[in-house]
N, C-alpha and C. Protein backbone atom coordinates (compact mmCIF):
# COMPACT_ATOMS: atom_id res chain seq x y z
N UNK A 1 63.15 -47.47 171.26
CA UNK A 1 63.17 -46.65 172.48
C UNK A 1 61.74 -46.30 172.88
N UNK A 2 61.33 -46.08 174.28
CA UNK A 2 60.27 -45.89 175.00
C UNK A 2 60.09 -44.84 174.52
N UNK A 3 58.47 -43.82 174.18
CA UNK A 3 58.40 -42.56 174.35
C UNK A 3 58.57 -41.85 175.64
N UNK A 4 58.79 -42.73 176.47
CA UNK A 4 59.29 -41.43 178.16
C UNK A 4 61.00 -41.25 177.74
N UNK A 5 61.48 -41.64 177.42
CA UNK A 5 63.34 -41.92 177.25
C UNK A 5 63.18 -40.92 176.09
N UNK A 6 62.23 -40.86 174.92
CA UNK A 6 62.50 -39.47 174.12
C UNK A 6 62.28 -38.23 174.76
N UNK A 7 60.97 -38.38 175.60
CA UNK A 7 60.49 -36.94 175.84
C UNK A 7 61.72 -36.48 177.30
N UNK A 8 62.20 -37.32 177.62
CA UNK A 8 63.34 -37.07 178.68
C UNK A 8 64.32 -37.13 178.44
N UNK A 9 65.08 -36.92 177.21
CA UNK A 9 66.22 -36.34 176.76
C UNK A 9 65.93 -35.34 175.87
N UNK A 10 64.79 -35.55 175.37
CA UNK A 10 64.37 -34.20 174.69
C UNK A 10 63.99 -32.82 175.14
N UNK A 11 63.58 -33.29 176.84
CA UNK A 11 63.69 -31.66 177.94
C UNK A 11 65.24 -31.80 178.51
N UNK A 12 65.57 -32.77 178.34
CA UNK A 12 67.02 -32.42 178.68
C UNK A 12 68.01 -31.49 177.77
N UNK A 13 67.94 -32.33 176.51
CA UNK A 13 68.81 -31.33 175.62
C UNK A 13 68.16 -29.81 175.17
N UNK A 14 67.05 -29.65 175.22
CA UNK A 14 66.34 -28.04 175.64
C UNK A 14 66.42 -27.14 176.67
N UNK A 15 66.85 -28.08 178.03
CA UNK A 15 67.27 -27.31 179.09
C UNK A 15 68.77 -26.70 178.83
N UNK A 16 69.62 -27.83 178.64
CA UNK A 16 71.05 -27.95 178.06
C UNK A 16 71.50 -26.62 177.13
N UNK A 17 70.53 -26.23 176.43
CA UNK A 17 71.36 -25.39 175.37
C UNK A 17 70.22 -24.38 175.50
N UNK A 18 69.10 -24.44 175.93
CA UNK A 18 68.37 -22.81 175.90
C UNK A 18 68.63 -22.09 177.46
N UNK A 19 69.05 -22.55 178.70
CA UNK A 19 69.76 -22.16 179.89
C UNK A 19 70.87 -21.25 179.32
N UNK A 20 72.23 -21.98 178.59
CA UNK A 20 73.22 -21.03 178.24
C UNK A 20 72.90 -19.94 176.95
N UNK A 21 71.70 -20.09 176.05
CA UNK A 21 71.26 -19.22 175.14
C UNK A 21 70.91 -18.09 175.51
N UNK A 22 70.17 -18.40 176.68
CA UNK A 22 69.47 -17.31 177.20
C UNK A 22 70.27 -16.59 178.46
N UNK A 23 71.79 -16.89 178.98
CA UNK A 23 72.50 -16.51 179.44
C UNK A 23 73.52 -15.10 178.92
N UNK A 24 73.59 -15.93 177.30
CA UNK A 24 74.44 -15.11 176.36
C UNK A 24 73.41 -14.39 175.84
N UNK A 25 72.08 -14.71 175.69
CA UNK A 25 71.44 -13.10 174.83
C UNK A 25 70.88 -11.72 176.32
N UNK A 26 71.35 -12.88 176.79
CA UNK A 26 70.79 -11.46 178.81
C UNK A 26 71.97 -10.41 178.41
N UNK A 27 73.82 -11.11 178.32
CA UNK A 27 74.48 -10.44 178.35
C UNK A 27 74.72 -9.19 176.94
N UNK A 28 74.47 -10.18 175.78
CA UNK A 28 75.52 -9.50 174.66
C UNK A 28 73.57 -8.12 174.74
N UNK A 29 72.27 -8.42 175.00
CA UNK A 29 71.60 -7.65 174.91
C UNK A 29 70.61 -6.64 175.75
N UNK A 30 71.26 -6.94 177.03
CA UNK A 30 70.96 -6.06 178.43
C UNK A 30 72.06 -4.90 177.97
N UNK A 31 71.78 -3.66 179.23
CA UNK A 31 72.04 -2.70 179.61
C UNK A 31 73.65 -2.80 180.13
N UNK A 32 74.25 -1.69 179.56
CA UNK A 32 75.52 -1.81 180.47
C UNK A 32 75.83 -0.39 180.45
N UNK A 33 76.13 -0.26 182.10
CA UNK A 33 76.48 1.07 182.31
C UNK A 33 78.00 1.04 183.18
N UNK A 34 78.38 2.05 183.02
CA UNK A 34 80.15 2.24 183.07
C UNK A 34 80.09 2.21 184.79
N UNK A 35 81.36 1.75 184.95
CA UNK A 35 81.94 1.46 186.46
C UNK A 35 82.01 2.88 186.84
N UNK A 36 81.43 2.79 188.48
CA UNK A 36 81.38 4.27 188.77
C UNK A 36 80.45 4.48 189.97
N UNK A 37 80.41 6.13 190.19
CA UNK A 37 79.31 6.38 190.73
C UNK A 37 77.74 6.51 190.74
N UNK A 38 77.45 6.57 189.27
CA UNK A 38 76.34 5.91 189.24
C UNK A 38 75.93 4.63 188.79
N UNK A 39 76.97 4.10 188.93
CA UNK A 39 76.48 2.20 189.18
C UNK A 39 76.63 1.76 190.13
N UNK A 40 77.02 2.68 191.28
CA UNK A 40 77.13 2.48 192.94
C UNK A 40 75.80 3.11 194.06
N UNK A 41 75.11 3.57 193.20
CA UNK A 41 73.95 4.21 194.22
C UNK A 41 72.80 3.25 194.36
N UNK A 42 72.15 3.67 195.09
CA UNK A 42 70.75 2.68 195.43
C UNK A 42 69.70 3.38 195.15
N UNK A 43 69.26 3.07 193.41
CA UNK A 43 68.18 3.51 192.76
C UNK A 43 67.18 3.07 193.17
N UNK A 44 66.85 2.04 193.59
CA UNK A 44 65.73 1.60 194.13
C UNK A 44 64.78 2.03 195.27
N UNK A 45 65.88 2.81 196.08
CA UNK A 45 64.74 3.16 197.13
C UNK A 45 64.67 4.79 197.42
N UNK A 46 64.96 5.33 196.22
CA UNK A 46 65.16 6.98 196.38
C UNK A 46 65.88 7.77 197.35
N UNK A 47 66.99 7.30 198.03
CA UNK A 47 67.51 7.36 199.21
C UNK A 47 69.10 7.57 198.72
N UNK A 48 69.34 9.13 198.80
CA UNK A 48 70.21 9.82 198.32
C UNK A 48 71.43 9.14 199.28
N UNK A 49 71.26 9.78 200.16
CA UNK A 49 72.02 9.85 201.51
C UNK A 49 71.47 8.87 202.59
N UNK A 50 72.41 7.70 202.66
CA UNK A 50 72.00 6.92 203.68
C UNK A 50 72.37 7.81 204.92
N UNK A 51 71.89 7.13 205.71
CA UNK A 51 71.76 7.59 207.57
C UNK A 51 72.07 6.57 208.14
N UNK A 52 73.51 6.41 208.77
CA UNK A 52 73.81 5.28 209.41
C UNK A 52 74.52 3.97 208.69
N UNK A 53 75.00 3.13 209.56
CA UNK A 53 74.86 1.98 208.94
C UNK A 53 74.05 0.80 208.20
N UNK A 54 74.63 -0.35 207.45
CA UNK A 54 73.66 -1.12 207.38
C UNK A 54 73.66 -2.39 207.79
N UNK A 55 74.06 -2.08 208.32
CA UNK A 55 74.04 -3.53 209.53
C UNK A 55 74.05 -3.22 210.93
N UNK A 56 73.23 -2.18 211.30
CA UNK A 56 72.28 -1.65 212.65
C UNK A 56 71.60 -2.91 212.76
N UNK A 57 71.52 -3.49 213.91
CA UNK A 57 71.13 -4.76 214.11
C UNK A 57 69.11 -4.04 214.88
N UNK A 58 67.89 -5.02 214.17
CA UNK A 58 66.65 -4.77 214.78
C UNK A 58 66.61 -5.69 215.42
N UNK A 59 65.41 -4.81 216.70
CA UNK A 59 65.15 -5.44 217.62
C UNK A 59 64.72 -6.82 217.49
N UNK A 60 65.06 -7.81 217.88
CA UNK A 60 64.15 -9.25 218.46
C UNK A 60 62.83 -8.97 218.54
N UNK A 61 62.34 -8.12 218.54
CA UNK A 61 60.74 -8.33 218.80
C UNK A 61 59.94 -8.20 217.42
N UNK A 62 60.59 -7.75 216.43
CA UNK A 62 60.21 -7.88 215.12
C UNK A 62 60.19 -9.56 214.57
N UNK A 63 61.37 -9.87 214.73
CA UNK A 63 61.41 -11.80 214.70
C UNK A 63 60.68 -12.25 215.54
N UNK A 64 60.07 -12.04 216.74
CA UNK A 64 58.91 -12.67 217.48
C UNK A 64 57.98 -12.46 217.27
N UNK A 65 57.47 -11.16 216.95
CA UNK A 65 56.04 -11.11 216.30
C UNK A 65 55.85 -11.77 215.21
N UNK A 66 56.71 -11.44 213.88
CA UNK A 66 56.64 -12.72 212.80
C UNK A 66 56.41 -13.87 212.88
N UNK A 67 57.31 -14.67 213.65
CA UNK A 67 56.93 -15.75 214.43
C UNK A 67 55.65 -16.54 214.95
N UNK A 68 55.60 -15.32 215.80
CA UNK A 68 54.13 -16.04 216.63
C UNK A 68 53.32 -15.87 215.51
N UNK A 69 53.14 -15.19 214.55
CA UNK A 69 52.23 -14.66 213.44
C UNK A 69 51.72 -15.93 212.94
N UNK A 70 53.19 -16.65 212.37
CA UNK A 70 53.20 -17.51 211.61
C UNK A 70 52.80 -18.85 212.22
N UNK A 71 53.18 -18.78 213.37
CA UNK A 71 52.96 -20.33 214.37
C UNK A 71 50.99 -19.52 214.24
N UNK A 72 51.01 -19.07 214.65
CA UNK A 72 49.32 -18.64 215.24
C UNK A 72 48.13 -18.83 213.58
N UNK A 73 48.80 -17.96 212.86
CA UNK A 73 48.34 -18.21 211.80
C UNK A 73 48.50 -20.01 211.08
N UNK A 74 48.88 -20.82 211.21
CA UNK A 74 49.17 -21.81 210.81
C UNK A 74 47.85 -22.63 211.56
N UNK A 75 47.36 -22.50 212.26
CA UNK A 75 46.61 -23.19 212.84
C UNK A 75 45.28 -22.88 212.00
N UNK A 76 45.44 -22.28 211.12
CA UNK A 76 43.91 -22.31 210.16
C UNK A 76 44.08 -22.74 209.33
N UNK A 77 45.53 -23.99 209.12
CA UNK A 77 45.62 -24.70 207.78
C UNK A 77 44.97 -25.63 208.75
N UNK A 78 45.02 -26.40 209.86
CA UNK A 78 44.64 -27.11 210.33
C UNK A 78 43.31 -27.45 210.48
N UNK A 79 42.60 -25.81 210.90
CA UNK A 79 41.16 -26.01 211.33
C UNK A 79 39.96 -26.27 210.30
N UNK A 80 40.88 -25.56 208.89
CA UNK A 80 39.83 -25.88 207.52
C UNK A 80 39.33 -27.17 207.12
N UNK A 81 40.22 -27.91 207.26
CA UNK A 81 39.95 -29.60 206.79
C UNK A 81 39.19 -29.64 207.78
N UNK A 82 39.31 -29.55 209.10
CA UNK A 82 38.48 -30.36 210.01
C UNK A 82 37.06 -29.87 210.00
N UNK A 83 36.87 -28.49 209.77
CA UNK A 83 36.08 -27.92 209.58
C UNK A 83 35.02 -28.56 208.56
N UNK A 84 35.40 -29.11 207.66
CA UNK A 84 34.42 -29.20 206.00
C UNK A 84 33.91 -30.72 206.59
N UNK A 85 35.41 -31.27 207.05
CA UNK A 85 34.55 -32.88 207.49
C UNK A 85 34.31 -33.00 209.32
N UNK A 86 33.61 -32.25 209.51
CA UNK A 86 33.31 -31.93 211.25
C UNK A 86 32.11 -33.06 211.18
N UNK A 87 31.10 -33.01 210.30
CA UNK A 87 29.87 -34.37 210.45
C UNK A 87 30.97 -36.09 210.27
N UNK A 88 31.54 -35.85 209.43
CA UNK A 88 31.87 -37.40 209.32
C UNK A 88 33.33 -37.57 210.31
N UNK A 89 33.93 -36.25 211.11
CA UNK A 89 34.57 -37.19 211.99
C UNK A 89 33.88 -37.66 213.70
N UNK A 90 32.79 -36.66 213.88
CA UNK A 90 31.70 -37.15 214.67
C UNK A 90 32.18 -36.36 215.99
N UNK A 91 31.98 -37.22 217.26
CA UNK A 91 32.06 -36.53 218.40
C UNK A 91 33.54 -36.36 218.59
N UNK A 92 34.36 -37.55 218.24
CA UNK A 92 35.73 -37.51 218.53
C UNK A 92 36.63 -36.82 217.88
N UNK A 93 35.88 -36.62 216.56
CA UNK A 93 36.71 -35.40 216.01
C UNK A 93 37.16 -33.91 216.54
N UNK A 94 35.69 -33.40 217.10
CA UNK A 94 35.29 -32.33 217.86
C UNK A 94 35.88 -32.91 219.02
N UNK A 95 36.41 -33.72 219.65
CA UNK A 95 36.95 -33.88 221.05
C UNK A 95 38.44 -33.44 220.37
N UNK A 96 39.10 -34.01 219.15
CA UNK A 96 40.63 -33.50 219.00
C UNK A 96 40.21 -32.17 218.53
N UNK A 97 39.56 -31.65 218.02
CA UNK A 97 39.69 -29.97 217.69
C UNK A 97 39.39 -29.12 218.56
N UNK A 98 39.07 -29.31 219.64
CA UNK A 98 39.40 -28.84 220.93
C UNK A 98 40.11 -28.89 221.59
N UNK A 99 40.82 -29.93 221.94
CA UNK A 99 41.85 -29.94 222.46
C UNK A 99 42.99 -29.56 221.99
N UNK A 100 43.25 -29.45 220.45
CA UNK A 100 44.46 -28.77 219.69
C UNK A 100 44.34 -27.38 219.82
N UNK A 101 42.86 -27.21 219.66
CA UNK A 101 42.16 -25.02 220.33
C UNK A 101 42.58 -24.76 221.47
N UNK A 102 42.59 -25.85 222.77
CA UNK A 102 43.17 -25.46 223.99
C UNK A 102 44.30 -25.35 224.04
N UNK A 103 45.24 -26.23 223.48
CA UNK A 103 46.97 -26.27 223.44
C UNK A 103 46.90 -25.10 222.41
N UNK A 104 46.32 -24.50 221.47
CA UNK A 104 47.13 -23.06 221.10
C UNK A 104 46.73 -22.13 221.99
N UNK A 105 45.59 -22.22 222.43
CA UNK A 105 45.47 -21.24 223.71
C UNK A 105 46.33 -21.05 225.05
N UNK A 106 46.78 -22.50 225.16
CA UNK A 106 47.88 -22.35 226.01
C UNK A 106 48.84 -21.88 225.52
N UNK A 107 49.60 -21.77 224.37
CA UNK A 107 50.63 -21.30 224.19
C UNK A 107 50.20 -19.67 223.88
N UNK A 108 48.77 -19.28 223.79
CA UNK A 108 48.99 -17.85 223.56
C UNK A 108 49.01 -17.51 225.20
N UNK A 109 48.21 -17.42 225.81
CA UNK A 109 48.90 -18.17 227.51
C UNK A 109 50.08 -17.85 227.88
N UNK A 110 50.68 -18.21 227.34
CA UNK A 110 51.92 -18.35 227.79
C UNK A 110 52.52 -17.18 227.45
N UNK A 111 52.66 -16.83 226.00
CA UNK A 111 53.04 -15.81 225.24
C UNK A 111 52.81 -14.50 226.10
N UNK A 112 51.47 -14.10 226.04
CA UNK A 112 51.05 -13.17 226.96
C UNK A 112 51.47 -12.93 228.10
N UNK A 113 51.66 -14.03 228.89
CA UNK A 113 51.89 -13.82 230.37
C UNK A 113 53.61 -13.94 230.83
N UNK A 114 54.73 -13.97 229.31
CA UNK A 114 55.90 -14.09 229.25
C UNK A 114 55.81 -12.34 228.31
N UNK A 115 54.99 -11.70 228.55
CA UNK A 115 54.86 -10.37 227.59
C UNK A 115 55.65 -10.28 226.66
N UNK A 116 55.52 -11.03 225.29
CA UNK A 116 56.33 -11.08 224.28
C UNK A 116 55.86 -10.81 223.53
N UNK A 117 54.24 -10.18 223.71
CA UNK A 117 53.85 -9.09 222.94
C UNK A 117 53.35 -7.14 223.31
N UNK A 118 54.59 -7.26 224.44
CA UNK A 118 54.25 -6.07 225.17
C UNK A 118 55.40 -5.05 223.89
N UNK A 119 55.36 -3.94 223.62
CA UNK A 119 55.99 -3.31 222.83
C UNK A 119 56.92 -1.82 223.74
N UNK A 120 58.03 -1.55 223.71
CA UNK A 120 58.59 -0.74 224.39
C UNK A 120 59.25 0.29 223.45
């Protein structure tokens, strides 16, 4: 037998039996507390008494700001590479990294002038 065919049944049968090992020592050696009211509260956020429901639906403008965040912010995975090799892609490089700077400018452009970052 190949040594890849050992070492790949050998993480297999380690996945195989330390997955359910470590299933049964979570249970028989974790915490267990009795069915009830205090295994029904929300310790986590110090919040005795909720207020309201929880499924009060938020505004859309929280998902759009995220959004644009993320579209806007993403454009500096782009600009770094081009950035380090700006001498060796020459003039035409700097002709596409401008023009990808103008098309996000257009879309902030747009954004702005569709006020989808006006706040009410």
């Amino acid at each position: 037998m190949s040594t890849q065919i050992v070492l790949a049944s050998s993480i297999i049968f380690i996945l195989v039996t330390a997955i359910p090992l470590l299933f049964l020592a979570t249970s028989k050696l974790g915490p267990r507390l009795k069915k009830g009211r205090e295994k029904n509260i929300s310790y986590e956020s110090g919040v005795t008494k909720s207020i309201g429901s929880s499924g009060t639906p938020f505004s859309v403008k929280f998902y759009l700001v995220a959004l644009l965040f993320v579209l806007f912010d993403v454009e500096i995975i782009f600009m770094f590479p081009w950035a380090v090799n700006v001498r060796e892609l020459g003039l035409f490089g700097i002709a596409e990294m401008f023009s990808f700077m103008a098309l996000l400018l257009a879309g902030l452009i747009y954004v702005y002038k569709a006020k989808a970052l006006t706040w009410q």
